[in-house]
PDB file of N, CA and C in Angstrom:
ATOM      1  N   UNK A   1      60.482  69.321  73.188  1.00  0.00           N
ATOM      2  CA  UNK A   1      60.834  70.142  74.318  1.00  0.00           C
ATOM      3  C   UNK A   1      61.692  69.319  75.277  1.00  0.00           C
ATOM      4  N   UNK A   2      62.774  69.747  75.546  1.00  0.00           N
ATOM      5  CA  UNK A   2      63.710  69.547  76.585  1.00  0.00           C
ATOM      6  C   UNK A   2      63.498  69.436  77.747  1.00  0.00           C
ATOM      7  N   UNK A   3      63.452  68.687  79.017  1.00  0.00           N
ATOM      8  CA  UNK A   3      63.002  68.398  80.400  1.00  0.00           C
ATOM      9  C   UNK A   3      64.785  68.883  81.092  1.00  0.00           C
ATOM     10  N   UNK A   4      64.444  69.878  81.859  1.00  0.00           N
ATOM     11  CA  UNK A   4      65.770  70.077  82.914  1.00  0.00           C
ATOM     12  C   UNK A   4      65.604  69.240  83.555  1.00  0.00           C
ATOM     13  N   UNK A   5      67.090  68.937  84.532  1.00  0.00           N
ATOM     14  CA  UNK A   5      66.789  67.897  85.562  1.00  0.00           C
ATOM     15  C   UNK A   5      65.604  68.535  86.358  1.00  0.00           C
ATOM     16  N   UNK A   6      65.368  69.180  87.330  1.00  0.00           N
ATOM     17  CA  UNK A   6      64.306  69.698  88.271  1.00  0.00           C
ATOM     18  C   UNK A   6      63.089  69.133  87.656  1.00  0.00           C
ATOM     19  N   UNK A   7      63.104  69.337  86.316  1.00  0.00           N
ATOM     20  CA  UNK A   7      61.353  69.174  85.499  1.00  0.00           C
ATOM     21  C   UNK A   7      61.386  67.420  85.751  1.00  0.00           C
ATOM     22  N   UNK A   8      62.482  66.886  85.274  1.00  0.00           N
ATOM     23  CA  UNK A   8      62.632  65.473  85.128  1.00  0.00           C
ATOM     24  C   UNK A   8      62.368  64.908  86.949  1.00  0.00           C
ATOM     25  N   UNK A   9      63.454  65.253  87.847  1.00  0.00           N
ATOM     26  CA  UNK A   9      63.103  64.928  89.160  1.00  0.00           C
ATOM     27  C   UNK A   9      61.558  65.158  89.441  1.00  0.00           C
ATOM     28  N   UNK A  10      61.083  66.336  89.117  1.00  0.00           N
ATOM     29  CA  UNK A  10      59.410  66.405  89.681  1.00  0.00           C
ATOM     30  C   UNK A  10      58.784  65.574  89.005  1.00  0.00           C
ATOM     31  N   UNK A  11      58.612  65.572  87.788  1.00  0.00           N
ATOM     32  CA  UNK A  11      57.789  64.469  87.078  1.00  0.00           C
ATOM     33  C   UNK A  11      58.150  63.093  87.606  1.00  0.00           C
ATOM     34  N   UNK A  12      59.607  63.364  87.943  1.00  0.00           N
ATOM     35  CA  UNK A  12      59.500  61.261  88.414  1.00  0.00           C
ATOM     36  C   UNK A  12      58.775  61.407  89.674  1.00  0.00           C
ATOM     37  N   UNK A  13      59.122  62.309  90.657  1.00  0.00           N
ATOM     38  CA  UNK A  13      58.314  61.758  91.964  1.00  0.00           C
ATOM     39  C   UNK A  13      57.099  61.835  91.501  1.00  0.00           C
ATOM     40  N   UNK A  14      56.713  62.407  90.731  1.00  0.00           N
ATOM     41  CA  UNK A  14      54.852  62.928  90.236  1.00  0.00           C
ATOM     42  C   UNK A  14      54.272  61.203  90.164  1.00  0.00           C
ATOM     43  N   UNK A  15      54.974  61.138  89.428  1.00  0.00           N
ATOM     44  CA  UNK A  15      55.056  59.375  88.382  1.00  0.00           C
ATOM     45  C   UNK A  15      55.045  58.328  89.754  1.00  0.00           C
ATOM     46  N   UNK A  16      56.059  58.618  90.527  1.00  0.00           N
ATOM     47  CA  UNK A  16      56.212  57.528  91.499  1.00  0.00           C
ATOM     48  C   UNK A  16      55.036  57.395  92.537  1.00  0.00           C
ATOM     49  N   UNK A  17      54.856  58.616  93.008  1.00  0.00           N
ATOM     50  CA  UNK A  17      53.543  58.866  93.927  1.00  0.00           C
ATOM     51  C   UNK A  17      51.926  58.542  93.171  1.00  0.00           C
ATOM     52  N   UNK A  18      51.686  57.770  91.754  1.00  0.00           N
ATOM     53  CA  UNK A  18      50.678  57.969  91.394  1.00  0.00           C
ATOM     54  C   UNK A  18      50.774  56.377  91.467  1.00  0.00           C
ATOM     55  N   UNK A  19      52.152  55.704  91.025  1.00  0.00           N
ATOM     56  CA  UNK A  19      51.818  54.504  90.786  1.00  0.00           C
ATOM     57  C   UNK A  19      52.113  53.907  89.446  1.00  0.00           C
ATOM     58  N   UNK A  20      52.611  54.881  88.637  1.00  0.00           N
ATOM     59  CA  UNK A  20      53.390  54.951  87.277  1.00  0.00           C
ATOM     60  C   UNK A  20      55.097  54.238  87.485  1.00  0.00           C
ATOM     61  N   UNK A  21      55.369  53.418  87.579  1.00  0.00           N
ATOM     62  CA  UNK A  21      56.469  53.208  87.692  1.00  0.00           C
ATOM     63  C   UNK A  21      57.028  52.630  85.748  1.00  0.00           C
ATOM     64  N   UNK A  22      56.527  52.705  85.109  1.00  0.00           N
ATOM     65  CA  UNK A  22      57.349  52.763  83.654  1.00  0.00           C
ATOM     66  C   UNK A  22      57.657  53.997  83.307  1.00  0.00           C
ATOM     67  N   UNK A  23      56.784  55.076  83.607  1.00  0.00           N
ATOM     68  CA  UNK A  23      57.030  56.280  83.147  1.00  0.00           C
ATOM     69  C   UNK A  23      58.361  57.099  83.737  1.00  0.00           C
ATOM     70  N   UNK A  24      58.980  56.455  85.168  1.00  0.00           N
ATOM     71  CA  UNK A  24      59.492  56.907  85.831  1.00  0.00           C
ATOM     72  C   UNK A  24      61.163  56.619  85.030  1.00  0.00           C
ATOM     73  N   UNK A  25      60.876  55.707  84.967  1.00  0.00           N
ATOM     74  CA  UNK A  25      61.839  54.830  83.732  1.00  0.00           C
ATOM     75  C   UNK A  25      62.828  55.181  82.240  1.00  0.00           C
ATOM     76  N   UNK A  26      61.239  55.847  82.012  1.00  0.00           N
ATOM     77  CA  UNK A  26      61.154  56.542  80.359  1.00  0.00           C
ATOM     78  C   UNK A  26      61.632  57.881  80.759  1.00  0.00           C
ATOM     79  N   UNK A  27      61.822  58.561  82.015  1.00  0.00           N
ATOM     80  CA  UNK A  27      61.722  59.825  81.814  1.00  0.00           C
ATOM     81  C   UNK A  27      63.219  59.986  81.900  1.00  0.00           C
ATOM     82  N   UNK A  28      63.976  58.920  82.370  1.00  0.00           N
ATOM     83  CA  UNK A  28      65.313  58.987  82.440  1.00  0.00           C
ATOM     84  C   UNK A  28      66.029  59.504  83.682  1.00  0.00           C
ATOM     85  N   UNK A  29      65.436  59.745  84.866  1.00  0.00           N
ATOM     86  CA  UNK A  29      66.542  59.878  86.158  1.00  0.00           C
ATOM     87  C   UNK A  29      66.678  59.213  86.947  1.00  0.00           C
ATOM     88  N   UNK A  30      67.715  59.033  87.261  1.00  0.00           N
ATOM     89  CA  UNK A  30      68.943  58.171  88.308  1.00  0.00           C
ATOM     90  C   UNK A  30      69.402  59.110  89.441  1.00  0.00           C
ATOM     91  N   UNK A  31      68.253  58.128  90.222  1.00  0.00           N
ATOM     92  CA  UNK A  31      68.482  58.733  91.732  1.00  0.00           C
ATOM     93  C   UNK A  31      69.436  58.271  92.549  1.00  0.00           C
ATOM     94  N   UNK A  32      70.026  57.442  91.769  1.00  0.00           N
ATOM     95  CA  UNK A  32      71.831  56.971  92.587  1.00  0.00           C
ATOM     96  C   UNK A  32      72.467  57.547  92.572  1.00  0.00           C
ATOM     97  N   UNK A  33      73.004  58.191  93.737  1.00  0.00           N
ATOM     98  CA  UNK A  33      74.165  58.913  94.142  1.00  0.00           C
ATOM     99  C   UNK A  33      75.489  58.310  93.160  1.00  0.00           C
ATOM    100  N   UNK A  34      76.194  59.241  92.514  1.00  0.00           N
ATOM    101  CA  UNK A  34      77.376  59.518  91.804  1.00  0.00           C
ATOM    102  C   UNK A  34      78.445  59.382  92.841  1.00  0.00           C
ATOM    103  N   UNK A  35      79.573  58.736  92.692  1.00  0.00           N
ATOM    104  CA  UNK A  35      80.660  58.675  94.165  1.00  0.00           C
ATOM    105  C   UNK A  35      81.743  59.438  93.120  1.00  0.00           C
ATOM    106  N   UNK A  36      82.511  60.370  93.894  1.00  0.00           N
ATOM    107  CA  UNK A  36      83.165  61.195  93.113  1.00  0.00           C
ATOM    108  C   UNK A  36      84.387  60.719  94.067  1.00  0.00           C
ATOM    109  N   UNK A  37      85.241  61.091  93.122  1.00  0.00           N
ATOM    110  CA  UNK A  37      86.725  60.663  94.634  1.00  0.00           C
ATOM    111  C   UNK A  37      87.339  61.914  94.190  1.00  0.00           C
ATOM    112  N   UNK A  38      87.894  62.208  95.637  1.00  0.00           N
ATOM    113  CA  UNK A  38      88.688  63.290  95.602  1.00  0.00           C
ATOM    114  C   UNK A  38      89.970  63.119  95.529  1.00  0.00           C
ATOM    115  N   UNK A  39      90.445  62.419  95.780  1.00  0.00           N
ATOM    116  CA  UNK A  39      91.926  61.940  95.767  1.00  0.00           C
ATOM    117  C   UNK A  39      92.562  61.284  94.533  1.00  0.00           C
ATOM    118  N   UNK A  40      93.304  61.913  93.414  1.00  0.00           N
ATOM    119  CA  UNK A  40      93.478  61.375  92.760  1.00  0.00           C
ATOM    120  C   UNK A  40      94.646  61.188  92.416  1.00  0.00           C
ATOM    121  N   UNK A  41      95.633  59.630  92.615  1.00  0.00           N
ATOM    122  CA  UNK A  41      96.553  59.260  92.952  1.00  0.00           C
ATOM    123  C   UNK A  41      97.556  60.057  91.659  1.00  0.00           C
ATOM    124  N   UNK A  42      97.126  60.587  90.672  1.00  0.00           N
ATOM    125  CA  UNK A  42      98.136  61.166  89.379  1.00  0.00           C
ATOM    126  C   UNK A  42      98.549  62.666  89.877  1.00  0.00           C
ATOM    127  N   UNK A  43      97.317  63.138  90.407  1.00  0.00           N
ATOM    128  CA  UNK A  43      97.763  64.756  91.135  1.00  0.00           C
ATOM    129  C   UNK A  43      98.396  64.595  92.107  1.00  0.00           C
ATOM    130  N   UNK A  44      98.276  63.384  93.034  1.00  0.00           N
ATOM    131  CA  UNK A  44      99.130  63.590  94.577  1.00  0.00           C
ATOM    132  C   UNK A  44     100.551  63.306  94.105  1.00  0.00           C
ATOM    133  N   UNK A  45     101.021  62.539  92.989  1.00  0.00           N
ATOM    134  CA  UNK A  45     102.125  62.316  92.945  1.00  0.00           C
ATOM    135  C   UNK A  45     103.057  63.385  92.288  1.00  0.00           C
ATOM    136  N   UNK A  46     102.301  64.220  91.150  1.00  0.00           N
ATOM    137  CA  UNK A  46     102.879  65.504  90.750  1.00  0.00           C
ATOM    138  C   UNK A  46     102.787  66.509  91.732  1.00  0.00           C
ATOM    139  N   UNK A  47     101.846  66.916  92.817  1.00  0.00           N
ATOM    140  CA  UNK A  47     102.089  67.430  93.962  1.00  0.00           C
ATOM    141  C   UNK A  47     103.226  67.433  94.670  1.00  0.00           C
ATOM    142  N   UNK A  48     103.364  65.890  94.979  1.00  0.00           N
ATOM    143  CA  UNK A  48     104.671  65.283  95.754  1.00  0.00           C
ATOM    144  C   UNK A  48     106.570  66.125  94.960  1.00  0.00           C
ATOM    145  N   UNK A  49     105.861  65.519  93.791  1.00  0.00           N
ATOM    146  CA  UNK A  49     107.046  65.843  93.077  1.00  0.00           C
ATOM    147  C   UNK A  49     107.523  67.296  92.645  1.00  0.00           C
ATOM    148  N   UNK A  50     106.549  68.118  92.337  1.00  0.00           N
ATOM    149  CA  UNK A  50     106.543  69.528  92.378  1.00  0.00           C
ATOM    150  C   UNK A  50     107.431  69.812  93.538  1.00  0.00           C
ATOM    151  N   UNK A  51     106.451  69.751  94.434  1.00  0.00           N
ATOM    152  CA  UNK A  51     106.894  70.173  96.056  1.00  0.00           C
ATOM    153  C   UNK A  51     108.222  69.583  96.351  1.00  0.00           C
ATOM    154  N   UNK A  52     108.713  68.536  96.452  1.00  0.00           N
ATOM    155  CA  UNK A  52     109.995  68.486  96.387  1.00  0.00           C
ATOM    156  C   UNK A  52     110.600  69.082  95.708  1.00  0.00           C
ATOM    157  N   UNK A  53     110.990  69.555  93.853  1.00  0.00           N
ATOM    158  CA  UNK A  53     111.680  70.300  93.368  1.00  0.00           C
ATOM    159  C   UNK A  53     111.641  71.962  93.636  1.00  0.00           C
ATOM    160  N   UNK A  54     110.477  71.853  94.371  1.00  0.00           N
ATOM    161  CA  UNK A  54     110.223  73.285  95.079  1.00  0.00           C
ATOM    162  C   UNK A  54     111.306  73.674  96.321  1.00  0.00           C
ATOM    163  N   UNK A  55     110.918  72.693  96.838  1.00  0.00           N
ATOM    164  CA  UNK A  55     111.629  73.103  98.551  1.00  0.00           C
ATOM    165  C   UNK A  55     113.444  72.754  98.154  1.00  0.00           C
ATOM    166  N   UNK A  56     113.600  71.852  97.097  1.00  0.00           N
ATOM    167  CA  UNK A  56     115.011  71.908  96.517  1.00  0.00           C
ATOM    168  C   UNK A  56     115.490  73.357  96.191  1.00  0.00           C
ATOM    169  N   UNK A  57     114.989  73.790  95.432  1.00  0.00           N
ATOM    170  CA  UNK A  57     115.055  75.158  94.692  1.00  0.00           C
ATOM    171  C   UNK A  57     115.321  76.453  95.743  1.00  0.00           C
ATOM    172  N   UNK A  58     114.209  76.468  96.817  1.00  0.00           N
ATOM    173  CA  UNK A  58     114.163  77.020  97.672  1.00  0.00           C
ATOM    174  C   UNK A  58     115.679  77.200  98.490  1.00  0.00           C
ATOM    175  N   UNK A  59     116.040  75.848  98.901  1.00  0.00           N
ATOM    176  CA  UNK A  59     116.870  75.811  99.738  1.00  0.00           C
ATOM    177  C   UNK A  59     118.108  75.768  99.325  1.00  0.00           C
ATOM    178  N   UNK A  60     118.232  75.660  97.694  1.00  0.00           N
ATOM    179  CA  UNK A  60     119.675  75.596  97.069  1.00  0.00           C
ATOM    180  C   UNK A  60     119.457  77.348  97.099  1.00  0.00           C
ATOM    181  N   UNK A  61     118.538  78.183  96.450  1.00  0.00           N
ATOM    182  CA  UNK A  61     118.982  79.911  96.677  1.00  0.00           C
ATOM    183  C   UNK A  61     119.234  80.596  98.087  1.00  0.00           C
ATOM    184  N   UNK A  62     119.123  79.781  99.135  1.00  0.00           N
ATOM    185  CA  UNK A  62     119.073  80.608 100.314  1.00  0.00           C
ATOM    186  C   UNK A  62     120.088  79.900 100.885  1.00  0.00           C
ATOM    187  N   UNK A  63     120.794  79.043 100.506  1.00  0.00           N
ATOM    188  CA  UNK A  63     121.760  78.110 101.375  1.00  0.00           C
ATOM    189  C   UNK A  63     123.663  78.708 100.161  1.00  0.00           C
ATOM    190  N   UNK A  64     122.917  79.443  99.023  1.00  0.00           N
ATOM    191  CA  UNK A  64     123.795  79.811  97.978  1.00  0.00           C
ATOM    192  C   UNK A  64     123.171  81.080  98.166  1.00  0.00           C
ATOM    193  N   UNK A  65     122.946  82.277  98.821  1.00  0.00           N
ATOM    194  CA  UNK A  65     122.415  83.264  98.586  1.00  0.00           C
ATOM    195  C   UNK A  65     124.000  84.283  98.412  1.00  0.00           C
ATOM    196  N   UNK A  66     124.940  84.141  98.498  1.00  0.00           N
ATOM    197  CA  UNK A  66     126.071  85.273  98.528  1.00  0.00           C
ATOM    198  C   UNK A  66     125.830  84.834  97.016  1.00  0.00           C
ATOM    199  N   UNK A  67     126.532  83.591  96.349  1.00  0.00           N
ATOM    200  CA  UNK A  67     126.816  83.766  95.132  1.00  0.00           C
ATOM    201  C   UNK A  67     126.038  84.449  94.302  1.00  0.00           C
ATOM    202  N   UNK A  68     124.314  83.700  94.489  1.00  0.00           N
ATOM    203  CA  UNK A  68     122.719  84.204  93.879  1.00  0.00           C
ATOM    204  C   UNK A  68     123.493  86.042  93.734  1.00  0.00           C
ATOM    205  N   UNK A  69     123.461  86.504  95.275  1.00  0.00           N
ATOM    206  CA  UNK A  69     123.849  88.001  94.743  1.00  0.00           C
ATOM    207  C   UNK A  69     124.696  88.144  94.561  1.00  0.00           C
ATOM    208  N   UNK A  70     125.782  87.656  94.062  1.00  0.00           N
ATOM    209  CA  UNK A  70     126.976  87.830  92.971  1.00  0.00           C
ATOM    210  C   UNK A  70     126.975  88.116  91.995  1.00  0.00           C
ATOM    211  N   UNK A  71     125.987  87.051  91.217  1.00  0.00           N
ATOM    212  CA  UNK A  71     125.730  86.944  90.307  1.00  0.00           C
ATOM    213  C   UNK A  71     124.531  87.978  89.646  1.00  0.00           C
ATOM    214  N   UNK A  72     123.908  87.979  90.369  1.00  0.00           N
ATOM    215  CA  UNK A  72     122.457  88.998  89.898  1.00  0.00           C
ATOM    216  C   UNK A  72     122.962  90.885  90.126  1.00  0.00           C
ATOM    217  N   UNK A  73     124.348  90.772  90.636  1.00  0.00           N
ATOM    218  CA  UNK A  73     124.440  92.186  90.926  1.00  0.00           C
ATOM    219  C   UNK A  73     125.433  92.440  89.748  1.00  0.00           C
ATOM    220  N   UNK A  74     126.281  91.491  89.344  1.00  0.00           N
ATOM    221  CA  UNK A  74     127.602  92.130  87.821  1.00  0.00           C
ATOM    222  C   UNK A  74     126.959  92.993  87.033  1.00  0.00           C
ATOM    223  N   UNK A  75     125.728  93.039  86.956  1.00  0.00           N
ATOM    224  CA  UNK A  75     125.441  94.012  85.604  1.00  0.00           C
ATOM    225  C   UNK A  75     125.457  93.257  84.025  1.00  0.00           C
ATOM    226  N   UNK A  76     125.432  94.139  82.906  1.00  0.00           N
ATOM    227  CA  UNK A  76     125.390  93.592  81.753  1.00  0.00           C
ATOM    228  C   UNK A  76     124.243  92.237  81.649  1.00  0.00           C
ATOM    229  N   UNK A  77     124.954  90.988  80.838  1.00  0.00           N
ATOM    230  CA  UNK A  77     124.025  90.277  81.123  1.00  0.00           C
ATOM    231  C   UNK A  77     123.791  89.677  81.993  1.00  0.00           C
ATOM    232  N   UNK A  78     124.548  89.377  83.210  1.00  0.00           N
ATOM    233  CA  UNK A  78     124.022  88.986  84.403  1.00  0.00           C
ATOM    234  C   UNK A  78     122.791  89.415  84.906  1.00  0.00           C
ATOM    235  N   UNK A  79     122.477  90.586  84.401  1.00  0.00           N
ATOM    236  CA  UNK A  79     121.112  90.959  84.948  1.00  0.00           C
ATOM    237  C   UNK A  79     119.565  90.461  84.531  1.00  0.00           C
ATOM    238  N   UNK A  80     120.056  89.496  83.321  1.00  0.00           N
ATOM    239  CA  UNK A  80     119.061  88.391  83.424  1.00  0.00           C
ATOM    240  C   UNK A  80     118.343  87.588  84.451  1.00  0.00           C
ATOM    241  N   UNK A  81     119.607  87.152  85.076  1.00  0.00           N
ATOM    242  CA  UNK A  81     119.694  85.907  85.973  1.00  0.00           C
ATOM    243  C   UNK A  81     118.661  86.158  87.241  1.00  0.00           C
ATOM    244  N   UNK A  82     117.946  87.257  87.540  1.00  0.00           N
ATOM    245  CA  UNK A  82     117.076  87.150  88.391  1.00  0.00           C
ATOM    246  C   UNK A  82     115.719  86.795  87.345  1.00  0.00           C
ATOM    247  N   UNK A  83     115.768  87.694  86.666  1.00  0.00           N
ATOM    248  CA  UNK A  83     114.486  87.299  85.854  1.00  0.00           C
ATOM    249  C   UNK A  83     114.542  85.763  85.477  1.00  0.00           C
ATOM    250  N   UNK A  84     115.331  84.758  85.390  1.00  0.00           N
ATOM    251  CA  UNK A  84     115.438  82.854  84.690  1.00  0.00           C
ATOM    252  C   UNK A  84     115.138  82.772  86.259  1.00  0.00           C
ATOM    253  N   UNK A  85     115.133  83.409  86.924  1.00  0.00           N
ATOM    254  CA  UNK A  85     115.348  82.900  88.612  1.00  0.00           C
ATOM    255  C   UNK A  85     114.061  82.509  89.077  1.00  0.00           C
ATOM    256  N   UNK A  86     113.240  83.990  88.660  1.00  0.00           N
ATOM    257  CA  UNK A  86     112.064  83.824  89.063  1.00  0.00           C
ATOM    258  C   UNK A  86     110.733  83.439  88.298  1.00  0.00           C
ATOM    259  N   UNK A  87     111.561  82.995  86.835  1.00  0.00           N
ATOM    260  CA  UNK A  87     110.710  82.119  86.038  1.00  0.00           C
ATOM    261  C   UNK A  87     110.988  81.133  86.398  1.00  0.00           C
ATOM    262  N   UNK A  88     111.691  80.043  86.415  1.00  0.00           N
ATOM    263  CA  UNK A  88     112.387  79.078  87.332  1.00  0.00           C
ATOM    264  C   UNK A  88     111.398  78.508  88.059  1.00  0.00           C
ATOM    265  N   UNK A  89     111.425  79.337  89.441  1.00  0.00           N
ATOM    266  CA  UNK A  89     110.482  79.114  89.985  1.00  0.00           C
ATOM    267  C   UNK A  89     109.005  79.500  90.281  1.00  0.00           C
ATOM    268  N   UNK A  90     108.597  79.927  89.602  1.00  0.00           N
ATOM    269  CA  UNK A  90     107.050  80.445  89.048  1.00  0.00           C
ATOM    270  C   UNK A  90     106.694  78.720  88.314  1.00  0.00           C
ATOM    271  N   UNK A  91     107.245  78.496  87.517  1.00  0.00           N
ATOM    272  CA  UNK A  91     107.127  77.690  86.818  1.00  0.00           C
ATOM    273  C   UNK A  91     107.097  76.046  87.600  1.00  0.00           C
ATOM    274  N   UNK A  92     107.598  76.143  88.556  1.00  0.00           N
ATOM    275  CA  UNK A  92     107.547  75.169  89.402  1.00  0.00           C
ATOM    276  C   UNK A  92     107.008  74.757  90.712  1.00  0.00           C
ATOM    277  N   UNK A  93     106.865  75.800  91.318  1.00  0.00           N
ATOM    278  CA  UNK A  93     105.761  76.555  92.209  1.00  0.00           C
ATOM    279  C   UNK A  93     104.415  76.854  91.863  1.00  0.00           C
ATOM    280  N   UNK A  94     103.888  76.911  90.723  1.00  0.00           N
ATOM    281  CA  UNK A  94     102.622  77.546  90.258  1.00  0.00           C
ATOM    282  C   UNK A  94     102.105  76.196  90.023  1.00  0.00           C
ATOM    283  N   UNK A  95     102.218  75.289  89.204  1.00  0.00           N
ATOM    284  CA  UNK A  95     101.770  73.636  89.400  1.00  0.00           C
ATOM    285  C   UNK A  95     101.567  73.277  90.680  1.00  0.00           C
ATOM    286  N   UNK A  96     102.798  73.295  91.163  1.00  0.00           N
ATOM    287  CA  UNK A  96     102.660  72.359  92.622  1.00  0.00           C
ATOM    288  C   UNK A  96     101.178  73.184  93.637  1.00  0.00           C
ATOM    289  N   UNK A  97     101.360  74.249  93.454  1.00  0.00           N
ATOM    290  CA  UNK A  97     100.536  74.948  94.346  1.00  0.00           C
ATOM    291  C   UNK A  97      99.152  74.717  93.710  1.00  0.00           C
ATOM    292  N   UNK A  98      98.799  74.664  92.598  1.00  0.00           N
ATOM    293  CA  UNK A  98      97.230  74.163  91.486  1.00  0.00           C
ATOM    294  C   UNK A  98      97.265  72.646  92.137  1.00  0.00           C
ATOM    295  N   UNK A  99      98.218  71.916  91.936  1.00  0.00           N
ATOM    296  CA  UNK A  99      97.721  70.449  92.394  1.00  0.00           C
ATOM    297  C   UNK A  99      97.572  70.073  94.132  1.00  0.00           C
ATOM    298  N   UNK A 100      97.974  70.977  94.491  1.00  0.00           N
ATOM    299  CA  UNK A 100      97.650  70.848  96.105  1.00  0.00           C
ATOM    300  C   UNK A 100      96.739  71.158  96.420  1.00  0.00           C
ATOM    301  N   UNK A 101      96.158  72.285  95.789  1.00  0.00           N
ATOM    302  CA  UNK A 101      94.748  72.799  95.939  1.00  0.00           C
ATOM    303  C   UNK A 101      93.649  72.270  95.559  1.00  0.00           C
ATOM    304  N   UNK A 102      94.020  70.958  94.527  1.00  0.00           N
ATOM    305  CA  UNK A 102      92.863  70.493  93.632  1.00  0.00           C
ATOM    306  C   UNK A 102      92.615  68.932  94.985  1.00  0.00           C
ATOM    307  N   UNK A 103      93.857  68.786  95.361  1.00  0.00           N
ATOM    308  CA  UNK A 103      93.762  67.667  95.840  1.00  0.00           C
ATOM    309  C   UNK A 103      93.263  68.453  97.287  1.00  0.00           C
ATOM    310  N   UNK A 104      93.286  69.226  97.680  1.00  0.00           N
ATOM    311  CA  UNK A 104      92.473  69.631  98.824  1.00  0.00           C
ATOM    312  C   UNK A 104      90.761  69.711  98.841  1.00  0.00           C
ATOM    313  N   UNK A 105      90.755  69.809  97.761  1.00  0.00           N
ATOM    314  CA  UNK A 105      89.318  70.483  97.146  1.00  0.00           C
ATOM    315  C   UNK A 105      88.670  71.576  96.768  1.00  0.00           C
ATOM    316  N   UNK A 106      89.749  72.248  96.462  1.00  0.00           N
ATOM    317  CA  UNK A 106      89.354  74.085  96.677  1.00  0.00           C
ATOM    318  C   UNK A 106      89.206  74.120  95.183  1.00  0.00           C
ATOM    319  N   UNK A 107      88.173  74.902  94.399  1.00  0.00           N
ATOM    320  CA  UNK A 107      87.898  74.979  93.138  1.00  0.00           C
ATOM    321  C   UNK A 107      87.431  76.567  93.195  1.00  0.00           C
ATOM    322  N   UNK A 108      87.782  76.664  92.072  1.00  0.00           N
ATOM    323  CA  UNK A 108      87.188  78.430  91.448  1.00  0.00           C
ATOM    324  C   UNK A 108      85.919  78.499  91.138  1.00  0.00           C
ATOM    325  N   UNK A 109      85.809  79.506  91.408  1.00  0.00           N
ATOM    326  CA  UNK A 109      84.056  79.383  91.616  1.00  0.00           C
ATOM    327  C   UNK A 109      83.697  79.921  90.032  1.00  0.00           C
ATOM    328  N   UNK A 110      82.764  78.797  89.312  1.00  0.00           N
ATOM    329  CA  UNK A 110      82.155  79.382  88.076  1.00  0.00           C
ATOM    330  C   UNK A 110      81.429  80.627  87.739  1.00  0.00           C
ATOM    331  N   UNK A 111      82.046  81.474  86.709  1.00  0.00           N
ATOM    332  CA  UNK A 111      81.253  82.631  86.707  1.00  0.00           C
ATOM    333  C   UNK A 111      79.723  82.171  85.572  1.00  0.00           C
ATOM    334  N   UNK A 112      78.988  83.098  85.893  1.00  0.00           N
ATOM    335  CA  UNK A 112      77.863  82.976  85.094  1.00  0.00           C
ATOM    336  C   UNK A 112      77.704  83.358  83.478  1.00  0.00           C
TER     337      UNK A 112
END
């Protein structure tokens, strides 16, 4: 039979409060705090870097916005060019925005 942690934590204090200190041992829990870091220097830097090719992107379509609708209005196949536009940036925006969030701490909540 399998001990959950809870079963394992009660039995150790059970163990500790009697005076059993081998059993506490054998039962296997580690009451040392785990240090988790939140900051993890591989996401802040793809963050960084996202976000810059982001706000690039950004500011090359709105600083070029006559041509952008030049181009997206000819018809035929030009009428691609919004759709690569906004894969483009989906694609570059949707990372940056996951790694900012991870490095903030915001997580999805597990379903059951």
């Amino acid at each position: 039979m399998k001990l959950t942690e809870v079963d394992r934590s009660a039995a150790a204090i059970t163990s500790a409060e009697t005076g059993e200190q081998a059993s506490v041992k054998e039962i296997g829990v580690d009451f040392r705090k785990k240090k988790t870091r939140r900051w993890n220097r591989k996401t802040g830097v793809r963050a960084l870097v996202l976000g810059a090719i982001s706000i690039i992107l950004y500011t090359t379509v709105f600083t070029h916005q006559g041509l952008v609708t030049d181009f997206c209005t000819r018809g035929h196949w030009y009428a691609a060019f919004p759709i690569i536009i906004v894969l483009i940036f989906s694609l570059i925006h949707g990372p940056f925005a996951n790694y900012s969030l991870s490095l903030l701490g915001v997580k999805a909540k597990k379903r059951k």
